[in-house]
Each structure stands twice: as structure tokens, then as C-alpha cells.
Protein backbone atom coordinates (compact mmCIF):
# COMPACT_ATOMS: atom_id res chain seq x y z
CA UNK A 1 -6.35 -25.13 -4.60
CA UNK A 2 -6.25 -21.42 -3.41
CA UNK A 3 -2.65 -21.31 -4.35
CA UNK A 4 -3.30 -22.59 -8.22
CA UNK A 5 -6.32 -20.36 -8.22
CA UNK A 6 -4.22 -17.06 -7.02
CA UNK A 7 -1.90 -17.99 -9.36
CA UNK A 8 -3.92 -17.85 -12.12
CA UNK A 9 -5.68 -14.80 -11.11
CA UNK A 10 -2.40 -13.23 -10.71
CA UNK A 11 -1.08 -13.70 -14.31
CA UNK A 12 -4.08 -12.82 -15.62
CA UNK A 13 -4.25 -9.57 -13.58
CA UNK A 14 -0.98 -8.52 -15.19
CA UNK A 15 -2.25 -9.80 -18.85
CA UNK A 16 -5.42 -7.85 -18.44
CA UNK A 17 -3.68 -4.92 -17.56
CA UNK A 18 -0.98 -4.89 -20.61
CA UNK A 19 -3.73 -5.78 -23.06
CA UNK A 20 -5.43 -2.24 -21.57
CA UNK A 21 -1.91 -0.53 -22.09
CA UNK A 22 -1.88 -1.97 -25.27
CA UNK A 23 -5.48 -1.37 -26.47
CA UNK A 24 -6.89 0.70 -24.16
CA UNK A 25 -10.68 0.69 -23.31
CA UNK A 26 -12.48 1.30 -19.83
CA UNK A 27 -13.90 -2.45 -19.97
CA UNK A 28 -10.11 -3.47 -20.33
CA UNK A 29 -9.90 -1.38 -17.20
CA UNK A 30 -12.51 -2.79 -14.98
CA UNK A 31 -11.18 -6.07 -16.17
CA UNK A 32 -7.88 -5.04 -14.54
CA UNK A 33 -9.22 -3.42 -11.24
CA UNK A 34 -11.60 -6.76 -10.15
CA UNK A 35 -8.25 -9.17 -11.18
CA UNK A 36 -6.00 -6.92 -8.81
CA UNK A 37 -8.58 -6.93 -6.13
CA UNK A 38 -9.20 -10.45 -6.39
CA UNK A 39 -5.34 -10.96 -6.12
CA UNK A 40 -4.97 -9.09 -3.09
CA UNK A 41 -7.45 -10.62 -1.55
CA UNK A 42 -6.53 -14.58 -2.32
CA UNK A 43 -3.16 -13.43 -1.35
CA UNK A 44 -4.17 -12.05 2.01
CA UNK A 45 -6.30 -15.63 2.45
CA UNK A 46 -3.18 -17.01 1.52
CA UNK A 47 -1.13 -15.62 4.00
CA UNK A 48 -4.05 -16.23 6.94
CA UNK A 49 -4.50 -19.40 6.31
CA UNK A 50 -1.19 -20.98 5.79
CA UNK A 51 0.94 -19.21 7.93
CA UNK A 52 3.56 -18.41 5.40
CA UNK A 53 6.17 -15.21 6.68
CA UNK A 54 4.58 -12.45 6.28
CA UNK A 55 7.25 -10.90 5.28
CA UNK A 56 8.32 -12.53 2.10
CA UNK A 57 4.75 -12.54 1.44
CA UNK A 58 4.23 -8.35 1.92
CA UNK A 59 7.30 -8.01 -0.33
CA UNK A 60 6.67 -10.32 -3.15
CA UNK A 61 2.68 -8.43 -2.94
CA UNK A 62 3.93 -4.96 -2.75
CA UNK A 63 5.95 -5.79 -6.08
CA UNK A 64 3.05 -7.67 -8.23
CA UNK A 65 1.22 -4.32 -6.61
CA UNK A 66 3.52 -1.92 -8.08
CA UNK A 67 3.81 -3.63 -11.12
CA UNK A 68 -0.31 -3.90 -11.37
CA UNK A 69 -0.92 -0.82 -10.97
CA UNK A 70 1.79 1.04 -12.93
CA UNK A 71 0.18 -1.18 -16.13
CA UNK A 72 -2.78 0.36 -14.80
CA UNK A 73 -1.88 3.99 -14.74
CA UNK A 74 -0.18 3.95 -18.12
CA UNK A 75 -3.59 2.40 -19.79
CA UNK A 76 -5.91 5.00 -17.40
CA UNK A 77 -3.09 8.06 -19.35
CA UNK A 78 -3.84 6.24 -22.99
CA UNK A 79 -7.42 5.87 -22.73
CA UNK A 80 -7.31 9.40 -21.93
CA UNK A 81 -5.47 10.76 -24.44
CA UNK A 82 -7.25 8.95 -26.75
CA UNK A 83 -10.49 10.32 -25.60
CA UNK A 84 -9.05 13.69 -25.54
CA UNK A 85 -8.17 13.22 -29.35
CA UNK A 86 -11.13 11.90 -30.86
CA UNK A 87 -13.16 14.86 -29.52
């Protein structure tokens, strides 16, 4: 069950994240910052409780990581600019 649920909080982390790229707004943000946390986190529970190599497991979270957060950074930049131009 923790697996289907980090799953699912996984994708959704990344499709919160390109919706804020793509129509940037700080709720979009938040949105994107509690999903990543909460992916992290099932992942590490993951990890404790069954064992897996930590290895493959470190490598496959350090990408969805990178990948997270560079959606992340690019909507942070937009909603920025856009702030900056409607003042």
C-alpha cells in the first residue's frame, strides 16, 4: 500500500509542478513543495521498511529530485517575471 500510495504521490508531484511551469501561481507552488516532501519522505519509509538497496533507491530519488525541483525553479523564475511585469 505505501508503494501504490508513493507512486501516486510521485506522479502527481511532477504534474503539479509542470502545471506551475505552465500556469504559474504560488498556490501551484505550495502544491508542488508538500507533493515533493511527501515523496521524499514515503520514499525514505520505503527504503526503511523494506530493505530495498539503498543504492538503486538514492539514485532513482536523486533523479525524480532533480527533475522536481528543476520544474520547480523554472515555475518560481515565471511567477516572477510575471509579477515583475504586471507591476
Amino acid at each position: 500500500m505505501l508503494l501504490i500510495s508513493h507512486l501516486i504521490i510521485a506522479l502527481s508531484s511532477l504534474v503539479a509542478a509542470t502545471a506551475a511551469v505552465i500556469y504559474p501561481s504560488y498556490s501551484k507552488l505550495k502544491l508542488s513543495y508538500l507533493l515533493t516532501a511527501a515523496t521524499i519522505a514515503t520514499g525514505t519509509a520505503l527504503v526503511i521498511v523494506t530493505h530495498s538497496p539503498l543504492l538503486s533507491s538514492c539514485l532513482a530519488g536523486l533523479t525524480y529530485t532533480a527533475v522536481a525541483l528543476s520544474l520547480i525553479v523554472a515555475a518560481q523564475k515565471r511567477l516572477a517575471k510575471d509579477y515583475i511585469n504586471n507591476d
